[in-house]
Structure formats: structure tokens, C-alpha cells
Protein backbone atom coordinates (compact mmCIF):
# COMPACT_ATOMS: atom_id res chain seq x y z
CA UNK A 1 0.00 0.00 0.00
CA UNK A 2 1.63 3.18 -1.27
CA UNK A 3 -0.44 5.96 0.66
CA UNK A 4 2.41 8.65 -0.99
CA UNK A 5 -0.80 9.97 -3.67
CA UNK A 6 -2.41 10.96 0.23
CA UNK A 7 -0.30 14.15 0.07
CA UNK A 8 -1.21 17.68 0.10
CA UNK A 9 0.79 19.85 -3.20
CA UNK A 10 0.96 23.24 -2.11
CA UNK A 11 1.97 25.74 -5.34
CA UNK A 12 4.33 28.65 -5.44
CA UNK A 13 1.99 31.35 -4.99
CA UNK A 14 -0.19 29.35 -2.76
CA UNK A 15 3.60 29.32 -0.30
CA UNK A 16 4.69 32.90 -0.91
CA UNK A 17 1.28 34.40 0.26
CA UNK A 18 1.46 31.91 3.19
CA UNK A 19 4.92 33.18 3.80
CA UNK A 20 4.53 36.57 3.31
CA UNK A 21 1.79 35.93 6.13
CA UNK A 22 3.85 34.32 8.53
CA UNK A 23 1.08 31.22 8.16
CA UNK A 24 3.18 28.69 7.19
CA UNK A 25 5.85 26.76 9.13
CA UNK A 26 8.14 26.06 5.97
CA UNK A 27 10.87 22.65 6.45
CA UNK A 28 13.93 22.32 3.78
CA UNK A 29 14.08 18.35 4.40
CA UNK A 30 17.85 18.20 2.67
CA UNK A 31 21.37 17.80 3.85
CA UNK A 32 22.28 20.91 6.37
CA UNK A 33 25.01 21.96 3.14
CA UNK A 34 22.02 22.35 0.98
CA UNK A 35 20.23 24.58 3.16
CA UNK A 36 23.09 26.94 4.08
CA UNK A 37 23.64 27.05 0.61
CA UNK A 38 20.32 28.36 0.47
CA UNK A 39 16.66 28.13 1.44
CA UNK A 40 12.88 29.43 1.12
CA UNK A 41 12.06 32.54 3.14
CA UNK A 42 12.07 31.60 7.12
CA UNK A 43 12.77 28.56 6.18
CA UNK A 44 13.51 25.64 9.06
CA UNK A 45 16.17 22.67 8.32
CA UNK A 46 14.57 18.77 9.40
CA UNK A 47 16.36 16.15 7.58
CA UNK A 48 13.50 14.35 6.05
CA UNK A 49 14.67 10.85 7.75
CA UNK A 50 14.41 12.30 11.07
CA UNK A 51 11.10 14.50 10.84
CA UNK A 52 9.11 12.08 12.76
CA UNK A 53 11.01 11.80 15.66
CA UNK A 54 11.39 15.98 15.77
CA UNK A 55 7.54 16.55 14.91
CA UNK A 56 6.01 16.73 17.98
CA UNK A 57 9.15 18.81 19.87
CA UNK A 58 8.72 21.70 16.40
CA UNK A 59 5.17 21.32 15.21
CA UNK A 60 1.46 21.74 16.87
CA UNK A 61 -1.01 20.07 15.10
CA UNK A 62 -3.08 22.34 13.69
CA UNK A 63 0.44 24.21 12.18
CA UNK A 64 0.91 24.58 8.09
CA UNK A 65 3.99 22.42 7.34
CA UNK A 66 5.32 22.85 3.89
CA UNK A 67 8.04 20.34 3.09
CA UNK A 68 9.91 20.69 0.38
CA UNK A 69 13.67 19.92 -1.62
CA UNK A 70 15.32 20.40 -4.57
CA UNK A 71 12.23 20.14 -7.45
CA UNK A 72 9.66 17.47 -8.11
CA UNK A 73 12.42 14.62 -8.95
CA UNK A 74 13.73 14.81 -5.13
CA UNK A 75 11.62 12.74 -3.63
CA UNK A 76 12.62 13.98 0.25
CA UNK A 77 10.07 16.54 0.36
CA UNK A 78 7.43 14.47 -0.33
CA UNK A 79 8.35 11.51 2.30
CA UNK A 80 8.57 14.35 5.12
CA UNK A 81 5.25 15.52 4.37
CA UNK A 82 3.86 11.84 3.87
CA UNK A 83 5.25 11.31 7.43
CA UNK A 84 3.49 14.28 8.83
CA UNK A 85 0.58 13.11 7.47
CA UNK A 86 0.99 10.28 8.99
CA UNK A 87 1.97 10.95 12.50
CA UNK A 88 -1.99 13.24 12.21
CA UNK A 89 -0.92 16.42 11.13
CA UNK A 90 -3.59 17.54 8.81
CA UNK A 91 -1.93 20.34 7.55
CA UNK A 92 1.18 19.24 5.85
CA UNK A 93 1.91 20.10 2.59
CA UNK A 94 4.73 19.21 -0.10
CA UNK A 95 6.08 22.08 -1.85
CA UNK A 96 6.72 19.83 -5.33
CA UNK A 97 8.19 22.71 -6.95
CA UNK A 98 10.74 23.16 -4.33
CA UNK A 99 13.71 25.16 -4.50
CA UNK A 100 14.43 25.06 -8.06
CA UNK A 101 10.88 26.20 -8.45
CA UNK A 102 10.79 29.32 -6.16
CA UNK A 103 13.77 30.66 -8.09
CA UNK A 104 12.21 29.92 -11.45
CA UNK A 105 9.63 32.12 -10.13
CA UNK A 106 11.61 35.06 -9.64
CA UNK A 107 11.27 35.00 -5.99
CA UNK A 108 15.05 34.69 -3.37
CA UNK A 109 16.46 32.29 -1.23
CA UNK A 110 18.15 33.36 2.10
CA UNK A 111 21.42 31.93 2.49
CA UNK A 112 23.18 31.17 5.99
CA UNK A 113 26.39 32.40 6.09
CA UNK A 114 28.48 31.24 8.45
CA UNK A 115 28.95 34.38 11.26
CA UNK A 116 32.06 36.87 11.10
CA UNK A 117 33.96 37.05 14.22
């Protein structure tokens, strides 16, 4: 039973008015180098293989998640948000677009630099 056709797609302007609202808790599911490299607005970093065990210490229930990765290929994204959906929380999204997606749209990542002494 593959229950991965259960998850919620959540669009690019659908995520930028949620962000520009402060509505959605957004979740880069990569490798940490991918997200200081760069990531979506506010964005938190949750390896996608450890989500589950971090949900319920980051996320209330009734919070927008939007996972997301690289672009629809990357399958991370989706998994995260499968396992939110999972674990009952009813408002996960995946953001299928994902990073490649945001900046097709014109819109900026925030990078983490590491801090100058």
C-alpha cells in the first residue's frame, strides 16, 4: 500500500502568500550543506529521515507544514510531508516545486552564512 498519492501539493503562490503571512511553518528536508547554501524565506532545516522523531518537539497540530527539496524529482520533500501526514498532522503540505521552483519564479532564497567574528 503506497499511501504517498495521500499528500497535500501546495503551489508557489499558494507558499509565498502563506509566507509573506507568517502562516506557514516552511521545512527544507535536505542535507544541512544544501540549506546553508540556500533556502525558502524563514525557512527551518529537518532532515526528512528524522522529521518524525522531531515533529512533535517543532510542530502543533493544527500548524501549516510545507516540506519541500530540490524540485519534483527529489523525492525527500514528499516523504517528510507523507510522514506528517501520517503521525496526524492535517496540515502538511509538499512544496513539489521546491527550491528550483521558487527561483524559477523570480522570488530569493536566504542563504546562511556562516557568522564573522
Amino acid at each position: 500500500h503506497n499511501d504517498m498519492s495521500d499528500v497535500k501539493i501546495i503551489d508557489t503562490e499558494t507558499l509565498k502568500e502563506h509566507i509573506d503571512a507568517g502562516l506557514a511553518r516552511v521545512v527544507e528536508v535536505l542535507m544541512p550543506a544544501e540549506y546553508e547554501k540556500g533556502h525558502l524565506p524563514g525557512a527551518i532545516h529537518v532532515h526528512f529521515a528524522t522529521i518524525g522523531g522531531r515533529a512533535k518537539a517543532l510542530f502543533d497540530k493544527d500548524d501549516t507544514i510545507v516540506t519541500y527539496c530540490h524540485n519534483e524529482k527529489c523525492r525527500a520533500g514528499r516523504i517528510a510531508a507523507a510522514k506528517l501526514t501520517s503521525l496526524g498532522y492535517d496540515h502538511a503540505y509538499y512544496y513539489a516545486a521546491g527550491k528550483d521552483g521558487w527561483v524559477a519564479a523570480g522570488y530569493q532564497l536566504e542563504s546562511t552564512s556562516p557568522k564573522e567574528e
